[in-house]
Each structure stands twice: as structure tokens, then as C-alpha cells.
C-alpha atoms as a PDB file:
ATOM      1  CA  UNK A   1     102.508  51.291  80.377  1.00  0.00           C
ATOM      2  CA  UNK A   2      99.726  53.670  80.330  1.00  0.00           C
ATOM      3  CA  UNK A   3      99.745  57.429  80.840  1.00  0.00           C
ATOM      4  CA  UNK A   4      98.211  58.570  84.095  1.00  0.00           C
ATOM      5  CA  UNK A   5      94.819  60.250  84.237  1.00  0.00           C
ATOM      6  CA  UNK A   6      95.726  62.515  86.739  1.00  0.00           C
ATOM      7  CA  UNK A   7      98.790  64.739  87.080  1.00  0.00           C
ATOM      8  CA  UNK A   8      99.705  67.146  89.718  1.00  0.00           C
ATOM      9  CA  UNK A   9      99.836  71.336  88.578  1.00  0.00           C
ATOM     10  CA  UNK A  10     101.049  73.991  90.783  1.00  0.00           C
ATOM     11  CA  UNK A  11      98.593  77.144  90.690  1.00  0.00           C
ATOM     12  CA  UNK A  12     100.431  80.137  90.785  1.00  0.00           C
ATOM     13  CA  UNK A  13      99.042  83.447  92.005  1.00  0.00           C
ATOM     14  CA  UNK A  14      98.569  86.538  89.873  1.00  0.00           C
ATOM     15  CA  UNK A  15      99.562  89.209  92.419  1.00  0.00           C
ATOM     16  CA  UNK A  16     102.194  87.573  94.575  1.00  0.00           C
ATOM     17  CA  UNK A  17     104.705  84.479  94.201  1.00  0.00           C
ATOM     18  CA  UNK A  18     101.886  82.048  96.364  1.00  0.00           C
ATOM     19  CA  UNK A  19     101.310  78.769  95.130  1.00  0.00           C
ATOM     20  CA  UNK A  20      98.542  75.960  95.448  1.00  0.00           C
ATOM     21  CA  UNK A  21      99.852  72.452  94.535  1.00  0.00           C
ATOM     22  CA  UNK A  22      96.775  70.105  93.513  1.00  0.00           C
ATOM     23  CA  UNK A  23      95.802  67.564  90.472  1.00  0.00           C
ATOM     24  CA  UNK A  24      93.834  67.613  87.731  1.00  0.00           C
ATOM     25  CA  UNK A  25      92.271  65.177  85.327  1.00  0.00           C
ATOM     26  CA  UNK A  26      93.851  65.415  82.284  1.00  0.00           C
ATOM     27  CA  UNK A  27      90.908  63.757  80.341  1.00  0.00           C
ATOM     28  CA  UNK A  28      88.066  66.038  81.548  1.00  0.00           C
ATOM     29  CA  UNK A  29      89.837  68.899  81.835  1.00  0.00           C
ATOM     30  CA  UNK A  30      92.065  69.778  78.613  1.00  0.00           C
ATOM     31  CA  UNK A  31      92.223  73.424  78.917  1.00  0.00           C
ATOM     32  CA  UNK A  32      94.210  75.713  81.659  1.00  0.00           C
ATOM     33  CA  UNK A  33      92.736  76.035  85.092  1.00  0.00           C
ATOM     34  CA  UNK A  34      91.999  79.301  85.970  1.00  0.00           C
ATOM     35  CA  UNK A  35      90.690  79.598  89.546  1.00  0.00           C
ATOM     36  CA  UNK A  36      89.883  82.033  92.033  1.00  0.00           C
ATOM     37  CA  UNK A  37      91.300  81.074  95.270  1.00  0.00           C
ATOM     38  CA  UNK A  38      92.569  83.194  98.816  1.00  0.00           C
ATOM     39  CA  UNK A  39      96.246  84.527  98.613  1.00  0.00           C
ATOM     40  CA  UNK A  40      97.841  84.631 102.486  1.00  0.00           C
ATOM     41  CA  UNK A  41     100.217  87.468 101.279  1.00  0.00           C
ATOM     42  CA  UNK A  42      97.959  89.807  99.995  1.00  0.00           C
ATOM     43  CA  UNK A  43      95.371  88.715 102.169  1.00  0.00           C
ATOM     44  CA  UNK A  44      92.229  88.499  99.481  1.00  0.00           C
ATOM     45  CA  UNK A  45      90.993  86.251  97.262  1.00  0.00           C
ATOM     46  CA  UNK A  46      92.879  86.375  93.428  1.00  0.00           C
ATOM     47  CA  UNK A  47      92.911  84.172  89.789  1.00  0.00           C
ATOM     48  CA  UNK A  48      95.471  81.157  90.152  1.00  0.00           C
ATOM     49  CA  UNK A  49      96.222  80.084  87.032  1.00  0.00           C
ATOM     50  CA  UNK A  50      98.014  76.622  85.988  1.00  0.00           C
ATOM     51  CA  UNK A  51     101.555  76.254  85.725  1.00  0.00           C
ATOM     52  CA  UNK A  52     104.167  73.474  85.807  1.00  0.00           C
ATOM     53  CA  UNK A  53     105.894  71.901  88.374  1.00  0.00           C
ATOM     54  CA  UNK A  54     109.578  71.964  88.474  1.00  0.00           C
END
């Protein structure tokens, strides 16, 4: 059976312990996402970066 294209990541916030769950293309995209997205704790906008999902 073949390998999926997509998987799902969990984006994990540089200042607090916030998380975004969301996929990513494993084909296009070989390299860590690193995105800057709104934290509700801190209440601004920080760097996610990609980590795995437990």
C-alpha cells in the first residue's frame, strides 16, 4: 500500500503551550513549517513551528 501524501503536524507555539493541528504535503513541502500565526494566550501573533503528534 502506498504512503500517504498528506500527514497531519501539530504546530506548536514558541511563547506558550498553544497548538494548531493541520496537514501538510509531504511531497511539496520537505522541510519544517515555520509559520506565523495568532496565539489566544498571549494574545499576539508568534512563529509556530512543526512538531509531532502524539
Amino acid at each position: 500500500m502506498a504512503k500517504p501524501t498528506t500527514i497531519k503536524i501539530r504546530l506548536n507555539s514558541t511563547e506558550s503551550g498553544y497548538f494548531y493541528v493541520t496537514k501538510k504535503n509531504t511531497r511539496n513541502i520537505t522541510e519544517k513549517l515555520k509559520v506565523r500565526k495568532y496565539d489566544p494566550i498571549v494574545r499576539k501573533h508568534v512563529e509556530f513551528v512543526e512538531g509531532k503528534i502524539k
